[in-house]
PDB file of N, CA and C in Angstrom:
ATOM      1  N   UNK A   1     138.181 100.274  92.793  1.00  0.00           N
ATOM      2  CA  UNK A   1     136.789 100.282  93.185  1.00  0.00           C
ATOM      3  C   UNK A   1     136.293  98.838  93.209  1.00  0.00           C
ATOM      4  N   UNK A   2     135.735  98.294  94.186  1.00  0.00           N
ATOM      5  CA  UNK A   2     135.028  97.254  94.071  1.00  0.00           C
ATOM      6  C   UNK A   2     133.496  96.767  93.584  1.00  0.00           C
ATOM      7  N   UNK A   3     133.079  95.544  93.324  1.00  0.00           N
ATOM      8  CA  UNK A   3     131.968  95.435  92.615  1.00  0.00           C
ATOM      9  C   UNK A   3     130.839  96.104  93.478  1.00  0.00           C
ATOM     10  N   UNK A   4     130.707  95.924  94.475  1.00  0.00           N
ATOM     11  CA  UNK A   4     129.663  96.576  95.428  1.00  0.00           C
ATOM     12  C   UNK A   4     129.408  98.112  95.245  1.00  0.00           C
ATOM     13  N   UNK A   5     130.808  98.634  95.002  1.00  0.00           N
ATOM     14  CA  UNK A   5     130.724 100.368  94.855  1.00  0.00           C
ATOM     15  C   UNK A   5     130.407 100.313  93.557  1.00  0.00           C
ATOM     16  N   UNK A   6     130.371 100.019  92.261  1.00  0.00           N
ATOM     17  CA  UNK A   6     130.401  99.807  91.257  1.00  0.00           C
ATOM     18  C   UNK A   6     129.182  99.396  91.021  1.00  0.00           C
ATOM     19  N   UNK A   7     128.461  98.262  91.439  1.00  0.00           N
ATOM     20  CA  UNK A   7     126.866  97.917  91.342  1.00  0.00           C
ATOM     21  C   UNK A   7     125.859  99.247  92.072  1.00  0.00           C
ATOM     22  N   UNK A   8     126.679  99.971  93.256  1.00  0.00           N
ATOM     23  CA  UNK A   8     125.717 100.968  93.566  1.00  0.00           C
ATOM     24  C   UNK A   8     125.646 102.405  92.524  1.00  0.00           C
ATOM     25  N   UNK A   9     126.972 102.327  92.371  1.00  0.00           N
ATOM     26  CA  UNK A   9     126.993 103.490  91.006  1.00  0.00           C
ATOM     27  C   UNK A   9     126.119 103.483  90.133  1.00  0.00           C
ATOM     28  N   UNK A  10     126.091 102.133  89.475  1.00  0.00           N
ATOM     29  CA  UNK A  10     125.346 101.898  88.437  1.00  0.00           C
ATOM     30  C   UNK A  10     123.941 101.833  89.027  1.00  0.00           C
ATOM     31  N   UNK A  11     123.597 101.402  89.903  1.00  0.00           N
ATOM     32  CA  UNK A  11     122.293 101.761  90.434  1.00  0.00           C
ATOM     33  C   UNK A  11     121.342 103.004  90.237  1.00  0.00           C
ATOM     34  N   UNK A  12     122.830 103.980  90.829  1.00  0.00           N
ATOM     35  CA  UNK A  12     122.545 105.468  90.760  1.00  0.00           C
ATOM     36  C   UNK A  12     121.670 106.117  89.914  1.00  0.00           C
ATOM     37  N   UNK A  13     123.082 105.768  88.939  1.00  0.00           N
ATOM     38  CA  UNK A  13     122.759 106.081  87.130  1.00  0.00           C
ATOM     39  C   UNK A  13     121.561 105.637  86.894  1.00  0.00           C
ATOM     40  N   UNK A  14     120.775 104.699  86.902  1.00  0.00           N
ATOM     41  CA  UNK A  14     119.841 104.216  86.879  1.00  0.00           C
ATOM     42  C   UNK A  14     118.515 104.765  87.139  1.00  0.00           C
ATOM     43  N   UNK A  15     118.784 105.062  88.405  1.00  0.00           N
ATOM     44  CA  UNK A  15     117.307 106.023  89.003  1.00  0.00           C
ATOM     45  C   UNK A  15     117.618 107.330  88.299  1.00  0.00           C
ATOM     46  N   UNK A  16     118.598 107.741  88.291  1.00  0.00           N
ATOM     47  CA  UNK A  16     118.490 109.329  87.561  1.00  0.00           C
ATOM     48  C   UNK A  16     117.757 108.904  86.040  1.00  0.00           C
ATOM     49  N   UNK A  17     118.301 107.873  85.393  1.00  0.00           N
ATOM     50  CA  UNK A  17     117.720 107.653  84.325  1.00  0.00           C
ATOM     51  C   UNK A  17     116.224 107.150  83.996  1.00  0.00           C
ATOM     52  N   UNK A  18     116.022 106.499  85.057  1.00  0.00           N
ATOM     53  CA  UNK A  18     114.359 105.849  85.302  1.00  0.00           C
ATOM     54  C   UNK A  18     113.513 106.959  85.485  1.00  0.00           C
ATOM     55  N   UNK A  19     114.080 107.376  86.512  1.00  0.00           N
ATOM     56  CA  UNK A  19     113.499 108.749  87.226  1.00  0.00           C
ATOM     57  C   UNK A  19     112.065 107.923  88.047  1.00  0.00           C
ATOM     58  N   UNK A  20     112.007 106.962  88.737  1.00  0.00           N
ATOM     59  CA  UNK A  20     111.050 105.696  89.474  1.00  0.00           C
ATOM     60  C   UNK A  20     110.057 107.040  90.118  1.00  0.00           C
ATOM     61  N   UNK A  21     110.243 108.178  90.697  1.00  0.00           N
ATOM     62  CA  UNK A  21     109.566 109.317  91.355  1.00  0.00           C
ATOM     63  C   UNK A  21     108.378 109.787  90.566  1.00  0.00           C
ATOM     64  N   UNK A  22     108.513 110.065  88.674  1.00  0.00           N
ATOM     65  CA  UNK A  22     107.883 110.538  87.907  1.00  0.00           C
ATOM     66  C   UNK A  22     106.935 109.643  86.943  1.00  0.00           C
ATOM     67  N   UNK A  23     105.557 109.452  87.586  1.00  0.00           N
ATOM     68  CA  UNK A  23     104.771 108.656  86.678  1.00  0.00           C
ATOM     69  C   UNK A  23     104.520 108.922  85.202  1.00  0.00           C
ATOM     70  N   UNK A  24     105.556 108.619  84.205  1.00  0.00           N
ATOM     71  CA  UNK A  24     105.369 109.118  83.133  1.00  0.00           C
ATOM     72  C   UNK A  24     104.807 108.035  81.886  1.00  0.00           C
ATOM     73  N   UNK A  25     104.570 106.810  82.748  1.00  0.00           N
ATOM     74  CA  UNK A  25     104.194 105.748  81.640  1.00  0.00           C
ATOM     75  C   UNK A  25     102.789 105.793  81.572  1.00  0.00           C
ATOM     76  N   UNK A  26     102.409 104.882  80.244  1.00  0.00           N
ATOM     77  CA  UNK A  26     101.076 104.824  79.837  1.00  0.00           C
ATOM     78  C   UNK A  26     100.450 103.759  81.019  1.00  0.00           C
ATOM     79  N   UNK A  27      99.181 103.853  81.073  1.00  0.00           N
ATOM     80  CA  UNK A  27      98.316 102.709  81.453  1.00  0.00           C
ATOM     81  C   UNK A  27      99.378 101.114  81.264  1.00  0.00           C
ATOM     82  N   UNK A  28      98.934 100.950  80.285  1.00  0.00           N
ATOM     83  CA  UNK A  28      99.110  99.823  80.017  1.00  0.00           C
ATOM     84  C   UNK A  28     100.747  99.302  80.058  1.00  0.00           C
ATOM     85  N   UNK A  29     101.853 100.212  79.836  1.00  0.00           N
ATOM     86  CA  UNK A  29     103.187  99.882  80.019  1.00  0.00           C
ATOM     87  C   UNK A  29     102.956  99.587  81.873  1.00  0.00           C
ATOM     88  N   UNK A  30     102.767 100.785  82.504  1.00  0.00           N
ATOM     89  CA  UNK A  30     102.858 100.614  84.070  1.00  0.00           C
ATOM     90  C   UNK A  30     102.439  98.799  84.281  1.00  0.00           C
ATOM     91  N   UNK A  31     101.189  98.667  83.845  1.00  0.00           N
ATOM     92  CA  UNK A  31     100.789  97.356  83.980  1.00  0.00           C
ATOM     93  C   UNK A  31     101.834  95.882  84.071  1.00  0.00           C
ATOM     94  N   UNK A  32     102.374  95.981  82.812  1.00  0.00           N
ATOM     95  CA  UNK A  32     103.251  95.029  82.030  1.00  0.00           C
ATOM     96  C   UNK A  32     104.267  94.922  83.194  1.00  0.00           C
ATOM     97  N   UNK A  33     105.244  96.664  83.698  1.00  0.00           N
ATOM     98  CA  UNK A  33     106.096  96.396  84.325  1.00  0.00           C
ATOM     99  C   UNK A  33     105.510  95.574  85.571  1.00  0.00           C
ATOM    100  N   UNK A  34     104.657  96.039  86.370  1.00  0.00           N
ATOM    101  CA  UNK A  34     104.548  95.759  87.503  1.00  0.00           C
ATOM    102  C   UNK A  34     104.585  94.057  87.674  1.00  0.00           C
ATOM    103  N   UNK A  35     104.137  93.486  86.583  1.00  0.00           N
ATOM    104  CA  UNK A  35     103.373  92.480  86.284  1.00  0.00           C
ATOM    105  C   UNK A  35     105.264  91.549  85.813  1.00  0.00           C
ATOM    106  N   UNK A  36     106.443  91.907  86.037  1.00  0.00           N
ATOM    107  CA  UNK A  36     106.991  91.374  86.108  1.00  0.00           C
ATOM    108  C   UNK A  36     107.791  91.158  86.788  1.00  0.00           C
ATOM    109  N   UNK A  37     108.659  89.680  87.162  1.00  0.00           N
ATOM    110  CA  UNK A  37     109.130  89.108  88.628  1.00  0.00           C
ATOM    111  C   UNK A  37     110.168  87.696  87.959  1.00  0.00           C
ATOM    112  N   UNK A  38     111.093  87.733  88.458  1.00  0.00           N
ATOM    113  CA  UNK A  38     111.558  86.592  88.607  1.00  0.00           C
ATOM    114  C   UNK A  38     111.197  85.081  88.211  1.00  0.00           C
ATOM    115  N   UNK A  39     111.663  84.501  87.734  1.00  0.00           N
ATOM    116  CA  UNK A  39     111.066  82.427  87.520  1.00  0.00           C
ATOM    117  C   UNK A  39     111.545  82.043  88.822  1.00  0.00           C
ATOM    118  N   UNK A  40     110.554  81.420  89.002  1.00  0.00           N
ATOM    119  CA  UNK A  40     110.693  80.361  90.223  1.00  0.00           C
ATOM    120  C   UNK A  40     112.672  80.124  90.496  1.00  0.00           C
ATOM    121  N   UNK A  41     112.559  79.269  89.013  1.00  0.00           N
ATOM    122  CA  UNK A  41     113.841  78.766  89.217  1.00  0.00           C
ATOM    123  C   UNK A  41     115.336  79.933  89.495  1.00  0.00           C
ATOM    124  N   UNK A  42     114.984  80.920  89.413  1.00  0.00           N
ATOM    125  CA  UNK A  42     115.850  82.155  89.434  1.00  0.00           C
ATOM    126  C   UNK A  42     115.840  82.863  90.955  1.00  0.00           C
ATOM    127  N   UNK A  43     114.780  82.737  91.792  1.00  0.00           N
ATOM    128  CA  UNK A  43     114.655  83.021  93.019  1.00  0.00           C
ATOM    129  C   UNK A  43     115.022  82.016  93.613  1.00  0.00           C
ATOM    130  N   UNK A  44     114.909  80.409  93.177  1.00  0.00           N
ATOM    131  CA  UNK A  44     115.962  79.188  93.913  1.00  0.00           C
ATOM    132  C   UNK A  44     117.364  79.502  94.284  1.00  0.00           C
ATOM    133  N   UNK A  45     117.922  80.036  92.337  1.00  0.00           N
ATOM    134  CA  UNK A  45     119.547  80.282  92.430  1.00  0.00           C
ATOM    135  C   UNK A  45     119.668  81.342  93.580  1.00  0.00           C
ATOM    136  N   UNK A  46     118.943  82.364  92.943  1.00  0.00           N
ATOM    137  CA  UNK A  46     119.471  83.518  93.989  1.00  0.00           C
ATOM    138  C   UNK A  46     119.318  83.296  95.399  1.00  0.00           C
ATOM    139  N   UNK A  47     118.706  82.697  95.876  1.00  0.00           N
ATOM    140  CA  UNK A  47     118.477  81.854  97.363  1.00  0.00           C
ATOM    141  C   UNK A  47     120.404  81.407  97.717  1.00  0.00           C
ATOM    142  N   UNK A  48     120.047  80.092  96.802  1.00  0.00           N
ATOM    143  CA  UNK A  48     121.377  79.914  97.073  1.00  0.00           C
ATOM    144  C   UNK A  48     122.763  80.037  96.745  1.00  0.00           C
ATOM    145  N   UNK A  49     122.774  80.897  96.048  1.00  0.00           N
ATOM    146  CA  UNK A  49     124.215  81.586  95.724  1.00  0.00           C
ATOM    147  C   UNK A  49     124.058  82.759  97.377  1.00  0.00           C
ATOM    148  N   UNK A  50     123.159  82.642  97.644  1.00  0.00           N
ATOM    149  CA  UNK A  50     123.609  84.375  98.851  1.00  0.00           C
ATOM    150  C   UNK A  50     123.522  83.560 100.026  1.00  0.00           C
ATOM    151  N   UNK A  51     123.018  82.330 100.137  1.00  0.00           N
ATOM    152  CA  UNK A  51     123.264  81.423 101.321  1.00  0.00           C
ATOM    153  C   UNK A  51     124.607  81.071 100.846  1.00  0.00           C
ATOM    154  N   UNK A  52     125.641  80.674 100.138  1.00  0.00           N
ATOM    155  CA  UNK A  52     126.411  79.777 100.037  1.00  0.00           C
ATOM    156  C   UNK A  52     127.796  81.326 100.415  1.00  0.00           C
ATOM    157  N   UNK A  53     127.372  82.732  99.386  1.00  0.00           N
ATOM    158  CA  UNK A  53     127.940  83.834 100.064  1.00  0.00           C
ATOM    159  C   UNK A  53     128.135  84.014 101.808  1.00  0.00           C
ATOM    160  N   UNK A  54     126.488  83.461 102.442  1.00  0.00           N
ATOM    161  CA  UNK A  54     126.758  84.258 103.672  1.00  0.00           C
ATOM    162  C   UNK A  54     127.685  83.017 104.424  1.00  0.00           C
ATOM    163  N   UNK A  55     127.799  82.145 103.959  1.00  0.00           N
ATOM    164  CA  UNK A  55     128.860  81.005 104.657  1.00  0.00           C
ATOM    165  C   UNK A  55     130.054  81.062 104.339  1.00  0.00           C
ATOM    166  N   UNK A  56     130.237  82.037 103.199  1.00  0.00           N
ATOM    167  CA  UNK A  56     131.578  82.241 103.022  1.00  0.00           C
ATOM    168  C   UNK A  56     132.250  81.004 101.746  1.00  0.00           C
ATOM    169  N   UNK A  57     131.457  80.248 101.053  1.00  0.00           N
ATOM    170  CA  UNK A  57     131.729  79.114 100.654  1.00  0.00           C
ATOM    171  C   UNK A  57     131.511  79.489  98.879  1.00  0.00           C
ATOM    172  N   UNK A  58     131.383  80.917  98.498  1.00  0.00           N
ATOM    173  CA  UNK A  58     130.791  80.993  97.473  1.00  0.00           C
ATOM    174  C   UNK A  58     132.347  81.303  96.382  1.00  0.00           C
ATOM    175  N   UNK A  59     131.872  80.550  95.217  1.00  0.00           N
ATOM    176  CA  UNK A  59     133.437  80.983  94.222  1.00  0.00           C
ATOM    177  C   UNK A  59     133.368  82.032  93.679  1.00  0.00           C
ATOM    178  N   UNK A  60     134.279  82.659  93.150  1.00  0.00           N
ATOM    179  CA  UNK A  60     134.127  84.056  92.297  1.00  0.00           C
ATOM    180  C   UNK A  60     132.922  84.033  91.034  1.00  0.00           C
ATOM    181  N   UNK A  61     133.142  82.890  91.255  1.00  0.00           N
ATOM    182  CA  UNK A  61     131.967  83.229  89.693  1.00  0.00           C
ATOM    183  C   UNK A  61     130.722  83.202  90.312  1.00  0.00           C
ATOM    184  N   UNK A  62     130.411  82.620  91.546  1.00  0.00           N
ATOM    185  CA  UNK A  62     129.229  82.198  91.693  1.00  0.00           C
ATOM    186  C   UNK A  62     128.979  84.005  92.727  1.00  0.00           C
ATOM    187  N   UNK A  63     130.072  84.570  93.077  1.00  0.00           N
ATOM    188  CA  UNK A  63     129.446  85.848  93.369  1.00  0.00           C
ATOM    189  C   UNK A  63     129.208  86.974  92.363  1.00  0.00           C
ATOM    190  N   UNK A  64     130.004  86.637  91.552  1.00  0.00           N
ATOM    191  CA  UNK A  64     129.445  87.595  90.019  1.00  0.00           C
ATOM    192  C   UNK A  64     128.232  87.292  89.462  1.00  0.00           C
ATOM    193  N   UNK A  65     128.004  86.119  89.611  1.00  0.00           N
ATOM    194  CA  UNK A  65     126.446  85.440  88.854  1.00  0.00           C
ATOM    195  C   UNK A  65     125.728  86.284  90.387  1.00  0.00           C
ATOM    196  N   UNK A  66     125.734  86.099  91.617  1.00  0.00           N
ATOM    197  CA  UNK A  66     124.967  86.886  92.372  1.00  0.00           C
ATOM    198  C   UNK A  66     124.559  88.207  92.193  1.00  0.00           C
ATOM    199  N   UNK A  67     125.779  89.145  91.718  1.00  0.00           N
ATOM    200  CA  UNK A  67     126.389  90.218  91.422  1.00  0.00           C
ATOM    201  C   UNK A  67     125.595  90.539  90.352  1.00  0.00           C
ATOM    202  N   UNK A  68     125.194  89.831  89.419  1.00  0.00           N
ATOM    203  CA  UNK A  68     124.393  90.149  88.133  1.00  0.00           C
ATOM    204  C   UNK A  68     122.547  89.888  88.551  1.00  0.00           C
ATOM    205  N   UNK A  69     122.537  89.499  89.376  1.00  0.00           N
ATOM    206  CA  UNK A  69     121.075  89.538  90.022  1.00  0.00           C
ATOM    207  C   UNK A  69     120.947  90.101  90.361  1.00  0.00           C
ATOM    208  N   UNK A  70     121.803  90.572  91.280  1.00  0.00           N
ATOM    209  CA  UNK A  70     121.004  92.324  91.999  1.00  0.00           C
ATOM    210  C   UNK A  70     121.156  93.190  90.935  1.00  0.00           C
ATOM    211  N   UNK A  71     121.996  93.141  90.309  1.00  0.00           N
ATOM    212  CA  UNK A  71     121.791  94.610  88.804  1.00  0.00           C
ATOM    213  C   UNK A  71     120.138  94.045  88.735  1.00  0.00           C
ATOM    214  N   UNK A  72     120.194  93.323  88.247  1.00  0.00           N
ATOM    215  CA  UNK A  72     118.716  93.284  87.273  1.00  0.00           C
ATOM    216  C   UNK A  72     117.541  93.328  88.262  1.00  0.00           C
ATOM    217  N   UNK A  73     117.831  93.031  89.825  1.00  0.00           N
ATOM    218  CA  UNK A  73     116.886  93.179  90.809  1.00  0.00           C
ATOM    219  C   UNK A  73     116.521  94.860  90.478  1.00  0.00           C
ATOM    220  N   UNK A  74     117.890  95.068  90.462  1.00  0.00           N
ATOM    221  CA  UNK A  74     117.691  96.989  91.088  1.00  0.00           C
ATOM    222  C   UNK A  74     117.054  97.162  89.986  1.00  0.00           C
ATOM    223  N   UNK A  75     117.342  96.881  88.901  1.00  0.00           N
ATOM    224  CA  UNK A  75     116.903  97.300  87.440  1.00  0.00           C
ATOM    225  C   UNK A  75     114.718  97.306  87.572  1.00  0.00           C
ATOM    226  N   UNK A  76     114.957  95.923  88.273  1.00  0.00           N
ATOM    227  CA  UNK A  76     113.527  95.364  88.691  1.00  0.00           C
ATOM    228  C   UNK A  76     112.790  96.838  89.134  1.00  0.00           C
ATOM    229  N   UNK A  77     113.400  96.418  90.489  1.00  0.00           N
ATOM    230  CA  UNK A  77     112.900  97.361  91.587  1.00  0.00           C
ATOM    231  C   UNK A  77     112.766  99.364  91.219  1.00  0.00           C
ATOM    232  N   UNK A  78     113.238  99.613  90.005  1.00  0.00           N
ATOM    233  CA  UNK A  78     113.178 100.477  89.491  1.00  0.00           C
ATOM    234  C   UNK A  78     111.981 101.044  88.528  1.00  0.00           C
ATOM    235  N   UNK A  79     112.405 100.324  87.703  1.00  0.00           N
ATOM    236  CA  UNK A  79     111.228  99.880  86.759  1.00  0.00           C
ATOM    237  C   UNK A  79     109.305 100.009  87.428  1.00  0.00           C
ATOM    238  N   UNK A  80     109.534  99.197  88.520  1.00  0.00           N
ATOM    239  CA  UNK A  80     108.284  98.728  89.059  1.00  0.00           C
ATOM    240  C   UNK A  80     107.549 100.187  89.914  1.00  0.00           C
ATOM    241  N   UNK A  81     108.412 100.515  90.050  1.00  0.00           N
ATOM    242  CA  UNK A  81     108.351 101.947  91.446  1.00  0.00           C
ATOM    243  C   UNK A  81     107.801 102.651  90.137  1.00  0.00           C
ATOM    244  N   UNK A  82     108.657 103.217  88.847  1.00  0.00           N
ATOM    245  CA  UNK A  82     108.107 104.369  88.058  1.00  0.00           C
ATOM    246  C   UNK A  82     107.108 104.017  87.584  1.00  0.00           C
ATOM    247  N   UNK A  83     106.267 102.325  87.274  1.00  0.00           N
ATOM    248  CA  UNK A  83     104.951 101.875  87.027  1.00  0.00           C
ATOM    249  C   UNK A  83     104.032 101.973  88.194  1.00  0.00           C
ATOM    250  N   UNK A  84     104.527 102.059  89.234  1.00  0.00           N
ATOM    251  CA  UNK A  84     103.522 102.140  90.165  1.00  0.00           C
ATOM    252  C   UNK A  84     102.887 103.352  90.509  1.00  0.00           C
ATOM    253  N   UNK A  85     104.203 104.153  90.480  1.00  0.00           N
ATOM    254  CA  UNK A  85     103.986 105.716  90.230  1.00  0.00           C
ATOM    255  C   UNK A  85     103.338 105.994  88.996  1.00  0.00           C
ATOM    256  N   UNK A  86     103.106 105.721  88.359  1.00  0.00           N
ATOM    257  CA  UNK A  86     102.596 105.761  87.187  1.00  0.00           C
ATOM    258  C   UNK A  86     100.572 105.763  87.388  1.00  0.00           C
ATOM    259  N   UNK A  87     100.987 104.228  87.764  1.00  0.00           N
ATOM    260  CA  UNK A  87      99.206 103.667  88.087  1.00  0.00           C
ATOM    261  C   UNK A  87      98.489 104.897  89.013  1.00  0.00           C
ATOM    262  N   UNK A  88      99.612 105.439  90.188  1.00  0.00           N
ATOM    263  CA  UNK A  88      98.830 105.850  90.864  1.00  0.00           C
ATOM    264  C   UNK A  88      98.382 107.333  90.313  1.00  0.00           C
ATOM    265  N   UNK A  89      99.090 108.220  89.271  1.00  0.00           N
ATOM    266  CA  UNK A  89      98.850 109.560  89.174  1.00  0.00           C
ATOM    267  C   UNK A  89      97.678 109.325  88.130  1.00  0.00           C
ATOM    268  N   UNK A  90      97.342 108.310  87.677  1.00  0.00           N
ATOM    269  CA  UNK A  90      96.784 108.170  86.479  1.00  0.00           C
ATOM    270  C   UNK A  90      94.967 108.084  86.748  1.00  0.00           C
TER     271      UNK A  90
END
């Protein structure tokens, strides 16, 4: 299995576990999540580790360090959806 099938798996697992569909957080948790994003300097790297990927120029490590950004993106992008869902049933 490769990392790609493997990062979407774990993705999977993820939303079943988040459950991002079911606003079940408080006020104030929804808030916190939404209310978090990336450092500057972390949207630089990730810039260019996926430019240096799409040229083909990127080393193994530097696609695993990519590889570990999108986990925590998806992780992001998860998180934020069940706070938003959240804000809105509330």
């Amino acid at each position: 299995m490769d990392n790609m099938q493997t990062i979407s798996q774990e993705s999977a697992i993820l939303a079943r576990v988040i459950a991002p569909s079911e606003g079940s957080l408080s006020p104030q948790a929804a808030e916190s999540l939404v209310g978090l994003a990336f450092a500057e300097n972390d949207i630089e790297r990730m810039n260019e580790l996926a430019e240096k990927n799409r040229r083909g120029e990127a080393t193994e490590e530097e696609i695993s360090e990519l590889e570990r950004y999108s986990r925590v993106g998806s992780l992001l992008n998860l998180l934020q959806s069940k706070a938003r869902q959240s804000l809105n049933n509330g």
